[in-house]
Every structure is written in C-alpha cells, then in structure tokens.
Protein backbone atom coordinates (compact mmCIF):
# COMPACT_ATOMS: atom_id res chain seq x y z
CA UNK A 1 13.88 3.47 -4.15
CA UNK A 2 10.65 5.12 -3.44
CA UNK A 3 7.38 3.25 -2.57
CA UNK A 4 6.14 2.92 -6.10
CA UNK A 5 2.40 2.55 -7.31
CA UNK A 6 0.09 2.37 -10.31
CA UNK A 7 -2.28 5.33 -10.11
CA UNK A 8 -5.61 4.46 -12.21
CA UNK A 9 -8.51 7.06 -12.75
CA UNK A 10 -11.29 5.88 -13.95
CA UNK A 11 -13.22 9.42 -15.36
CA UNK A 12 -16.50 9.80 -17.74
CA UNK A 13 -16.22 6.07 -18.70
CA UNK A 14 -12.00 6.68 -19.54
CA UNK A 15 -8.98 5.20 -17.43
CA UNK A 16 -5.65 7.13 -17.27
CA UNK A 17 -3.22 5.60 -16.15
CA UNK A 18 -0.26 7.46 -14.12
CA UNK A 19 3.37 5.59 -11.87
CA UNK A 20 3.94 7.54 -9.00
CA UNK A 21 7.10 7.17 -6.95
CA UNK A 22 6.23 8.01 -3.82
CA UNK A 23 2.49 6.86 -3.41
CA UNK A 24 2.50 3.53 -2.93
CA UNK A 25 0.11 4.05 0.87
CA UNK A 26 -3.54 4.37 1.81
CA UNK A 27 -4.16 8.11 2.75
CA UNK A 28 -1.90 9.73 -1.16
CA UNK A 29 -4.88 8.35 -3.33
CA UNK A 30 -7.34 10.52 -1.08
CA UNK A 31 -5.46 13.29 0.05
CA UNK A 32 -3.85 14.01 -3.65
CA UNK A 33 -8.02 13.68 -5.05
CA UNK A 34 -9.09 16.32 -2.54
CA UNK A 35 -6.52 18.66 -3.55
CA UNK A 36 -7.41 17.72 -7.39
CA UNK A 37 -11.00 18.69 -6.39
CA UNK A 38 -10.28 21.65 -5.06
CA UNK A 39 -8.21 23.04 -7.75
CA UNK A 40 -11.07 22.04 -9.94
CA UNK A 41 -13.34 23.45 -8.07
CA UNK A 42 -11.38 27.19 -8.25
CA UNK A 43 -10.95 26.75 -12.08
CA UNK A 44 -7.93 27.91 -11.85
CA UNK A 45 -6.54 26.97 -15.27
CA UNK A 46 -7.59 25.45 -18.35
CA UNK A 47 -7.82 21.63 -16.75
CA UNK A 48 -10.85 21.03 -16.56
CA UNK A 49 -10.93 17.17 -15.61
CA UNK A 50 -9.26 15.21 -12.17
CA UNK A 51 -7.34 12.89 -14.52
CA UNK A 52 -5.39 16.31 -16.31
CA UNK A 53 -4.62 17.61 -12.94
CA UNK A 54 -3.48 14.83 -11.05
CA UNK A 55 -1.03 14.87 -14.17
CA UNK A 56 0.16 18.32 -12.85
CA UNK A 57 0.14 18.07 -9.15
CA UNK A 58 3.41 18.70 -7.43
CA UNK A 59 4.11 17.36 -4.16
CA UNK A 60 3.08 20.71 -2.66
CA UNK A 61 -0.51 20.13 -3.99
CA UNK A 62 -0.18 22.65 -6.73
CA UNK A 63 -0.81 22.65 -10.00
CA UNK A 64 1.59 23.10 -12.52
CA UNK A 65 0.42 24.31 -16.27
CA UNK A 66 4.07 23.54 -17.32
CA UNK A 67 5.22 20.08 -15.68
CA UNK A 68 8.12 20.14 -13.26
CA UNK A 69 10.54 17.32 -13.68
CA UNK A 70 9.33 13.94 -12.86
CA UNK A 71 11.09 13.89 -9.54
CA UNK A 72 9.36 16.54 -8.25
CA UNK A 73 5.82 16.30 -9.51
CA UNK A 74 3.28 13.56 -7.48
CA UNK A 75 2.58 11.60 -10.76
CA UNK A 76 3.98 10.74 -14.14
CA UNK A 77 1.37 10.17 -16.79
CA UNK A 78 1.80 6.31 -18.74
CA UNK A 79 1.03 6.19 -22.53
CA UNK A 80 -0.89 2.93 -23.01
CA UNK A 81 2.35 0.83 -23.56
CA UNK A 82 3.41 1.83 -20.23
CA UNK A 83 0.41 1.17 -18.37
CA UNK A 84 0.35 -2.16 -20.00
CA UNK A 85 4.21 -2.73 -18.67
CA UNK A 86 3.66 -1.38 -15.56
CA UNK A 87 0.35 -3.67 -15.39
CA UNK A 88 2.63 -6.75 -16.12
CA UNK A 89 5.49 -5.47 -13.26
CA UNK A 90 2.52 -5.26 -10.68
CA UNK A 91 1.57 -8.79 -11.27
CA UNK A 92 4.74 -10.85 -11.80
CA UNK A 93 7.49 -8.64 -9.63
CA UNK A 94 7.49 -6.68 -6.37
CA UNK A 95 9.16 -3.22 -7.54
CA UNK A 96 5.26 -1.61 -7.80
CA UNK A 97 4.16 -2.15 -4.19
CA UNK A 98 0.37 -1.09 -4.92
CA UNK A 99 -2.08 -0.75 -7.58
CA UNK A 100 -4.40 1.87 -6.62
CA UNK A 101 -8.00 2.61 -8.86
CA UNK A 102 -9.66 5.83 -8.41
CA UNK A 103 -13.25 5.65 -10.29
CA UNK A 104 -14.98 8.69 -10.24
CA UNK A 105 -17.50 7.27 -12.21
CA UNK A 106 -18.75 5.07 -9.27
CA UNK A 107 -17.10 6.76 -6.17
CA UNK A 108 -14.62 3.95 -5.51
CA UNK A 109 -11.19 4.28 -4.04
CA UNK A 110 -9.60 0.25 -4.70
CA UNK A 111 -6.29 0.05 -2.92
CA UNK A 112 -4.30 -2.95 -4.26
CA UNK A 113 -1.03 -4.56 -2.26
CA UNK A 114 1.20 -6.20 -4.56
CA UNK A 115 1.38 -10.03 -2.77
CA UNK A 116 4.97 -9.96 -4.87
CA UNK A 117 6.29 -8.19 -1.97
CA UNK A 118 6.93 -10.55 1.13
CA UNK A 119 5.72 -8.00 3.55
CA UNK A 120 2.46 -8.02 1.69
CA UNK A 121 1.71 -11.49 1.34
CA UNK A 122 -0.93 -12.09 3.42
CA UNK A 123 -3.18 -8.25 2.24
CA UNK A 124 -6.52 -8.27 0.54
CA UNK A 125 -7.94 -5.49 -1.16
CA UNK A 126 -9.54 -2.79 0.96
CA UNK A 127 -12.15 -0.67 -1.09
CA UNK A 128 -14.05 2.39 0.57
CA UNK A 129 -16.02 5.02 -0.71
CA UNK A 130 -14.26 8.34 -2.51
CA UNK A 131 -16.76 10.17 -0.68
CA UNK A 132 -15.92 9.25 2.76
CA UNK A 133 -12.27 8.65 2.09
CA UNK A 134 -12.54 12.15 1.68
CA UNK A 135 -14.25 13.23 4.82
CA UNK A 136 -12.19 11.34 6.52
CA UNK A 137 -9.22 13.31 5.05
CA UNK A 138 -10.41 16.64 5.48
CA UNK A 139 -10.69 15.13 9.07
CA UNK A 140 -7.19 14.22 9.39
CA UNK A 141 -6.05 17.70 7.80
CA UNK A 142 -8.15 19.68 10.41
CA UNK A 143 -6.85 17.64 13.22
CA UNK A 144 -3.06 17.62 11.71
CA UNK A 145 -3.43 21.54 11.61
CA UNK A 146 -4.82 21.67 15.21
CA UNK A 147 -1.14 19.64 16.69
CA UNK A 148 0.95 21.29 13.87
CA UNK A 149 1.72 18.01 12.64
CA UNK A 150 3.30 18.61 9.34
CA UNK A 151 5.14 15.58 8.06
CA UNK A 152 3.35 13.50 5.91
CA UNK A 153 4.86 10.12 7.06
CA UNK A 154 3.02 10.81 10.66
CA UNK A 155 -0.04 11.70 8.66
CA UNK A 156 -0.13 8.31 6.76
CA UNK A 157 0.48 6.77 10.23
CA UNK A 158 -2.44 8.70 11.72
CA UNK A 159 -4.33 7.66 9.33
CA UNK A 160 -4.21 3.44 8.75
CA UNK A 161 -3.93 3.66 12.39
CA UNK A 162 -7.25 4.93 12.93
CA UNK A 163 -8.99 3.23 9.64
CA UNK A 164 -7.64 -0.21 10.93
CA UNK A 165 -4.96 -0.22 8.20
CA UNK A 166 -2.21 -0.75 10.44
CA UNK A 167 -3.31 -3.87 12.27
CA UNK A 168 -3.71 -5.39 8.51
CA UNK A 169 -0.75 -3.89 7.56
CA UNK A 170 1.20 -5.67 10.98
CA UNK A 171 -0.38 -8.60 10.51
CA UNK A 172 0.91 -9.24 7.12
CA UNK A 173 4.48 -8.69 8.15
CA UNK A 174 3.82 -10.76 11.18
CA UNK A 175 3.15 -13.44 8.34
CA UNK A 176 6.15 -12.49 6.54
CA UNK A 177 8.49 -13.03 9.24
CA UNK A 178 6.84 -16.52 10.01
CA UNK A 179 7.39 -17.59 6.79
CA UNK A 180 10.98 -16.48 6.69
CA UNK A 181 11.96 -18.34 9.79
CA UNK A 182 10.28 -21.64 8.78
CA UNK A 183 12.32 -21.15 5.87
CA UNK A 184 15.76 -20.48 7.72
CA UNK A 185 18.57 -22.66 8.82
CA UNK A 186 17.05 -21.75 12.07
CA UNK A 187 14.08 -22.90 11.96
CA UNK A 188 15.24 -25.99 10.20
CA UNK A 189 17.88 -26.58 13.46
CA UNK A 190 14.82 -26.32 16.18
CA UNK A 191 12.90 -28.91 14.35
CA UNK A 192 16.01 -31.49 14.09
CA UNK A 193 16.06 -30.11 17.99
CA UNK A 194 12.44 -31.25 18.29
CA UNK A 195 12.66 -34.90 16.71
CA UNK A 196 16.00 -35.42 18.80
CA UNK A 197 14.17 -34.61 22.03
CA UNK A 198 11.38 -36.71 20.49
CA UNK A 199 13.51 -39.93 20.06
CA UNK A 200 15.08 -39.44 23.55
CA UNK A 201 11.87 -39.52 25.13
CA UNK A 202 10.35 -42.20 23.64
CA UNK A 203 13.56 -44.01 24.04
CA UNK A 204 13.36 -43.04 28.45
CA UNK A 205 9.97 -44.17 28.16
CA UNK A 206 10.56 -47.37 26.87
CA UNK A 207 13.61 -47.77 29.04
CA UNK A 208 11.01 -46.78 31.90
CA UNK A 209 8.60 -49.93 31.26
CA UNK A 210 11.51 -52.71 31.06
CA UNK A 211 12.43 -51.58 34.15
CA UNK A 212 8.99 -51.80 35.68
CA UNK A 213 8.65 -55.40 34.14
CA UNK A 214 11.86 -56.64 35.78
C-alpha cells in the first residue's frame, strides 16, 4: 500500500506536481532536495532545474537520464489532470496521507497530514525553513554514518523524534484511539455501566434519609 503523498515544487514562479509512493513522512521532502541539490550542483547531466531531477531520482538518490519504472524511482511526475485528481483524493479520501509543498522560490518546506486519515485527525501543518531542514539533514546523515545506521525507517524515526514530530505525531493517534472507543460498543456498555451505578446510588441515598426520618 505504500505511504502515499503529493510532492509539489514550487520553482522560478512554476509548480510541478509529482505522487510518490513511498514519501508520505517528514525527513523524504528534505533528504530527497539535498540529494537534488547536490546532483545539481555536480551538473552532472543536462537537468538543469530541482523540479527535472526530482523527476529522475531513484530511491538510491541517483539520477536517472532514462526513467526506471515507476516502482523503483522516488517520484512519478503528474500531468495537470493528475495533479488536479490527486488534489481532489487529498481532500475528500484518506489513500494520499500527506500533501507536501517544496517552494524554492521562498525557502519553504509545508508538510500537509491528510485529516481523512483517522490517525491524523487531530495534525496541523508544520512549515520550516528549506534551509534549515537541510542542515538539519546533513546533520542526521553525518550522525547516521557515525552508528552505521542505514535503514531509512530508523532515520525518519531519528528524525521527528528529535524535531518534536513524534510527540505530534503520538498525540494524534492518542486522539484517534479516543475517538474510536467512544464510538465502540464498549464504550457505549461503560456508560449504560455509569448511569446504572448512578441510579443505584441515588436510589441508597434516598433509601438512606427515610431511614434517618423514621
């Protein structure tokens, strides 16, 4: 199933829009711009721009010329009619669990959750600066290298653990699972339980006082 998100760059006053199938957390948005950057920053093929080589990053972090197949590339690129479906998915269903905006232009990162997923009911945006989303990566990668950490699911972990991500992130399934049980039969049974114990104590109470008055 993936963990599905809208990828939006937003590049010399242009958005391109991409769906990628496994990037639907906080630290992919960053880590997959840095190694965009840097393969910019080599010139190592014609693409000159972010938005054409995000569009040719494979999950290694290298750039193809000649796209892999979608499965194992980072990002598919959307014509405009699927952005616009994709756009209509994020807001009405929960099968894109983020919307994430990367604007170049103003050195944003925007990470959305999709409140159409239960276990993201309760998230706000979080916004922070491309430039020290960054740093902050290239600090995770240093330290990752140092404890030959290598699996990317312990990286993401590292990482919205020490940006305060993951007490959000808790917190929001912590209000997920309330809901659900005030919802259940369960919770439905304890409150019956409640108003029963209710009634029998006002009913010993009142039991209590005639007695009293005799």
């Amino acid at each position: 199933m993936g963990s599905r998100a809208i990828y939006n760059i937003i590049e010399h006053g242009e958005t391109h829009a991409f769906l990628a199938d496994w990037g639907a957390n906080a630290l992919s948005p960053l880590f997959r711009l840095s190694q965009a950057k840097a393969i910019q920053h080599r010139q190592e093929n014609f693409l000159s721009t972010i938005s054409q080589i995000f569009g040719h990053l494979d999950y290694e972090g290298k750039c193809r010329l000649f796209r892999l197949r979608d499965v194992d590339m980072f990002c598919k690129p959307l014509t405009d009619e699927e952005a616009a479906g994709c756009e209509q998915a994020f807001l009405q269903k929960s099968g894109l669990e983020m919307r994430i905006t990367l604007d170049l232009d103003h050195d944003s990162c925007l990470l959305e959750y999709n409140r159409n997923c239960p276990w993201y009911q309760s998230m706000d945006n979080l916004s922070i600066p491309i430039s020290t989303g960054i740093e902050n990566v290239e600090k995770l990668m240093v330290y990752a290298n140092e404890k030959e950490i290598y699996d990317f699911n312990r990286l993401i972990a590292i990482y919205q653990q020490g940006t305060g991500i993951n007490a959000l992130l808790e917190k929001s399934r912590g209000d997920m699972r309330l809901t659900e049980y005030l919802n259940s039969p369960q919770a439905q049974e304890d409150r019956e339980r409640y108003l029963r114990l209710l009634d029998q104590e006002a009913f010993d109470k009142e039991a209590a006082e005639e007695m009293e008055e005799r």
